[in-house]
Protein backbone atom coordinates (compact mmCIF):
# COMPACT_ATOMS: atom_id res chain seq x y z
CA UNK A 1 0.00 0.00 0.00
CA UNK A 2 1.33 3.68 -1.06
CA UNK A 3 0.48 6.67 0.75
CA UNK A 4 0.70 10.34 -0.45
CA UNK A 5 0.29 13.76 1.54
CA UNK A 6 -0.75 17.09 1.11
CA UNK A 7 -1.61 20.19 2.32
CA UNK A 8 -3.99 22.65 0.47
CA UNK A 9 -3.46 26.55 2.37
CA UNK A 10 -6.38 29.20 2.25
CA UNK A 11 -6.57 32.67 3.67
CA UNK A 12 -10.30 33.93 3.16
CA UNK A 13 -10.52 37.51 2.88
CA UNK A 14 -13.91 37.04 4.48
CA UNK A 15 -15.17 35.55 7.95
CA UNK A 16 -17.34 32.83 6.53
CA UNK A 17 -16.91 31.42 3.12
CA UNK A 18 -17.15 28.15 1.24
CA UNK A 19 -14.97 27.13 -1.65
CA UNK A 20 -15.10 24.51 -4.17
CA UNK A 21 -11.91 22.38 -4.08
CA UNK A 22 -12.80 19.33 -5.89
CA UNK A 23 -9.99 19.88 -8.68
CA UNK A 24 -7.59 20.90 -6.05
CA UNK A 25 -8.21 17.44 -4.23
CA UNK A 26 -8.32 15.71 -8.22
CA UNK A 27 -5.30 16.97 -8.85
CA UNK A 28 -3.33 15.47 -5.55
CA UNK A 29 -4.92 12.27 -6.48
CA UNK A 30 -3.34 12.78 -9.86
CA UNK A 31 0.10 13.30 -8.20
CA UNK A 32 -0.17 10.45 -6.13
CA UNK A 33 -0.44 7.93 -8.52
CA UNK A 34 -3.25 5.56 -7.02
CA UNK A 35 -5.55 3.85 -8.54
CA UNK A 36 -7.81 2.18 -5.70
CA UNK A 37 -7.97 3.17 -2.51
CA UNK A 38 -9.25 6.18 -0.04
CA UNK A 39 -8.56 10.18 0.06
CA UNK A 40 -9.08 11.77 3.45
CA UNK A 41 -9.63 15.71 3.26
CA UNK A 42 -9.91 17.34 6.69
CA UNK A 43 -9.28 20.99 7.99
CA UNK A 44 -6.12 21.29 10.41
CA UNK A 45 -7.52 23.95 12.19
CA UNK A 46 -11.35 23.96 14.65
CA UNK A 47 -12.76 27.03 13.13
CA UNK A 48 -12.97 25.48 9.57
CA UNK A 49 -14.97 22.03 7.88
CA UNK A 50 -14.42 20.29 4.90
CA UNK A 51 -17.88 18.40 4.04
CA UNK A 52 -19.33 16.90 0.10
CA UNK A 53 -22.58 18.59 -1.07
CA UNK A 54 -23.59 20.71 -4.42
CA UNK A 55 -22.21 23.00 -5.75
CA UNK A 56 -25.22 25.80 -6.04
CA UNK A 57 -25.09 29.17 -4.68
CA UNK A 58 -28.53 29.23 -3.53
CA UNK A 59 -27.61 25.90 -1.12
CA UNK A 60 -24.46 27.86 -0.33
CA UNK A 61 -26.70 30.71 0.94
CA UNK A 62 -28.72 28.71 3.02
CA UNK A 63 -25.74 27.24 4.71
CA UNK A 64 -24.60 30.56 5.38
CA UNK A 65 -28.68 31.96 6.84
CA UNK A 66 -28.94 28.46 8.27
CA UNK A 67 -25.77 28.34 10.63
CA UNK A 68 -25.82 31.90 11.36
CA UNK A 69 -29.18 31.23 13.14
CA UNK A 70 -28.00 27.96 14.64
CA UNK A 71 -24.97 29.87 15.81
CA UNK A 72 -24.70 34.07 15.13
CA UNK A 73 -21.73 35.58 15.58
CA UNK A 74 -22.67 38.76 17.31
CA UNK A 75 -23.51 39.24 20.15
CA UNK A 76 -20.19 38.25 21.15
CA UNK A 77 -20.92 38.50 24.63
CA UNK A 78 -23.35 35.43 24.69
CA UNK A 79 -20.38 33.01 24.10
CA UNK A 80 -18.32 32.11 27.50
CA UNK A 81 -15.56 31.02 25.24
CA UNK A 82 -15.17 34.92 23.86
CA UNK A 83 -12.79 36.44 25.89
CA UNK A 84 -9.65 36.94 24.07
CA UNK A 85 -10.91 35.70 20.92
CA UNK A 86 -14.42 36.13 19.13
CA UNK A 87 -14.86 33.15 17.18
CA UNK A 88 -16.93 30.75 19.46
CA UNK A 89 -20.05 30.51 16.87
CA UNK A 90 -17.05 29.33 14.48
CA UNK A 91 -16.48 26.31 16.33
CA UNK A 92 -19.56 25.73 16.64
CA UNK A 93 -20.39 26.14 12.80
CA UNK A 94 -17.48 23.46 12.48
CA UNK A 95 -18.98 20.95 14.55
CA UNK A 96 -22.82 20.98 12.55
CA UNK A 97 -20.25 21.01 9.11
CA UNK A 98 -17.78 18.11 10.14
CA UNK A 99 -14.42 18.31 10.11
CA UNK A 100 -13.46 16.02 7.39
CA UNK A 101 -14.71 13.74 3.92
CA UNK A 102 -13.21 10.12 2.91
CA UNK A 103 -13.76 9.62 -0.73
CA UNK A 104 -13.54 6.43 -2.25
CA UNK A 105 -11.06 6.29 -5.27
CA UNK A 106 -11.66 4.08 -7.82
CA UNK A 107 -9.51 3.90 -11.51
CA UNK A 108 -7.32 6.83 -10.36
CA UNK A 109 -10.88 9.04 -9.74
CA UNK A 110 -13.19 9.96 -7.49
CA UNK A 111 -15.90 7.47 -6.92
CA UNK A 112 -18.73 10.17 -6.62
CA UNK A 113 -22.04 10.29 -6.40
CA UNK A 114 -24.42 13.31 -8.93
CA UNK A 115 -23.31 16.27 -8.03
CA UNK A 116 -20.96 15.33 -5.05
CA UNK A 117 -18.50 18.29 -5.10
CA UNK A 118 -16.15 18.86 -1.41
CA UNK A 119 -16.00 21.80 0.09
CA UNK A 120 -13.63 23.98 2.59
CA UNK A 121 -16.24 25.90 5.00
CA UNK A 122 -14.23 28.88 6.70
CA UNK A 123 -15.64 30.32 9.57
CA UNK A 124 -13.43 32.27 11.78
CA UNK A 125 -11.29 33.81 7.82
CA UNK A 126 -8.69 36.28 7.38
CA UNK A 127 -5.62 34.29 7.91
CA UNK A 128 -3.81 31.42 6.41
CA UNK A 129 -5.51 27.61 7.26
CA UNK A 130 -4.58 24.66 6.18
CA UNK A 131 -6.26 21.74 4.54
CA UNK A 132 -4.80 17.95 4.72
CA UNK A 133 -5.19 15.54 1.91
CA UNK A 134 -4.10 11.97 2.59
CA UNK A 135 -4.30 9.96 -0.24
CA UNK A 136 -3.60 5.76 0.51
CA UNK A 137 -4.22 2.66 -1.48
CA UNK A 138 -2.58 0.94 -4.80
């Protein structure tokens, strides 16, 4: 069995985003020259998910209304973790979104489903985060 690693770096320039990296993922499966086996994609840092949905900007939106209700960012003051920091709804955001995808690769491709596209979900942006992709099979 081969293994091949990683790491895909984002810096938002806004607090909450989601972004498309399907090719980005494709193209480290490329590089890694496997055929069959499993790609783990999961964000390195508790303010940010990686999760598999559609790509449509009206879902995207909904996210976005939908966790800002579960979880709003202001007022700060509600959150006992804010004290230094003011990103306690993005951890929480993180844990409804999941913090990683395993994608099953089959003939040196991604053995999707219709419309299966993976996503980075950044909710505490504005500096560099990091991505892992672990790639491991034959």
């Amino acid at each position: 069995m081969k293994s091949y690693r990683e790491y895909l770096y984002f810096d938002t320039n806004n607090r909450v985003e989601l972004i498309n990296i399907t090719d980005k993922v494709a193209d480290i499966i490329k590089k890694s020259q496997i055929k069959e086996g499993l790609c783990l994609v999961n964000a390195m840092h508790i303010t940010a998910s990686v999760f598999i949905n559609d790509d449509e900007p009206g879902l995207h939106n909904d996210y976005k209304k939908w966790l800002e209700e579960l979880a709003p960012h202001e007022p700060i003051s509600q959150y006992q973790h804010n004290g230094f920091e003011d990103n306690a709804d993005a951890h929480l955001k993180r844990q409804i979104m999941g913090r990683e995808v395993v994608i099953a690769i089959t003939e040196g491709n991604f053995d999707f489903g219709p419309w299966e596209q993976i996503f980075y979900g950044e909710f505490d942006g504005r500096r560099e985060k990091r991505v892992l992709v672990k790639v491991i099979g034959e």
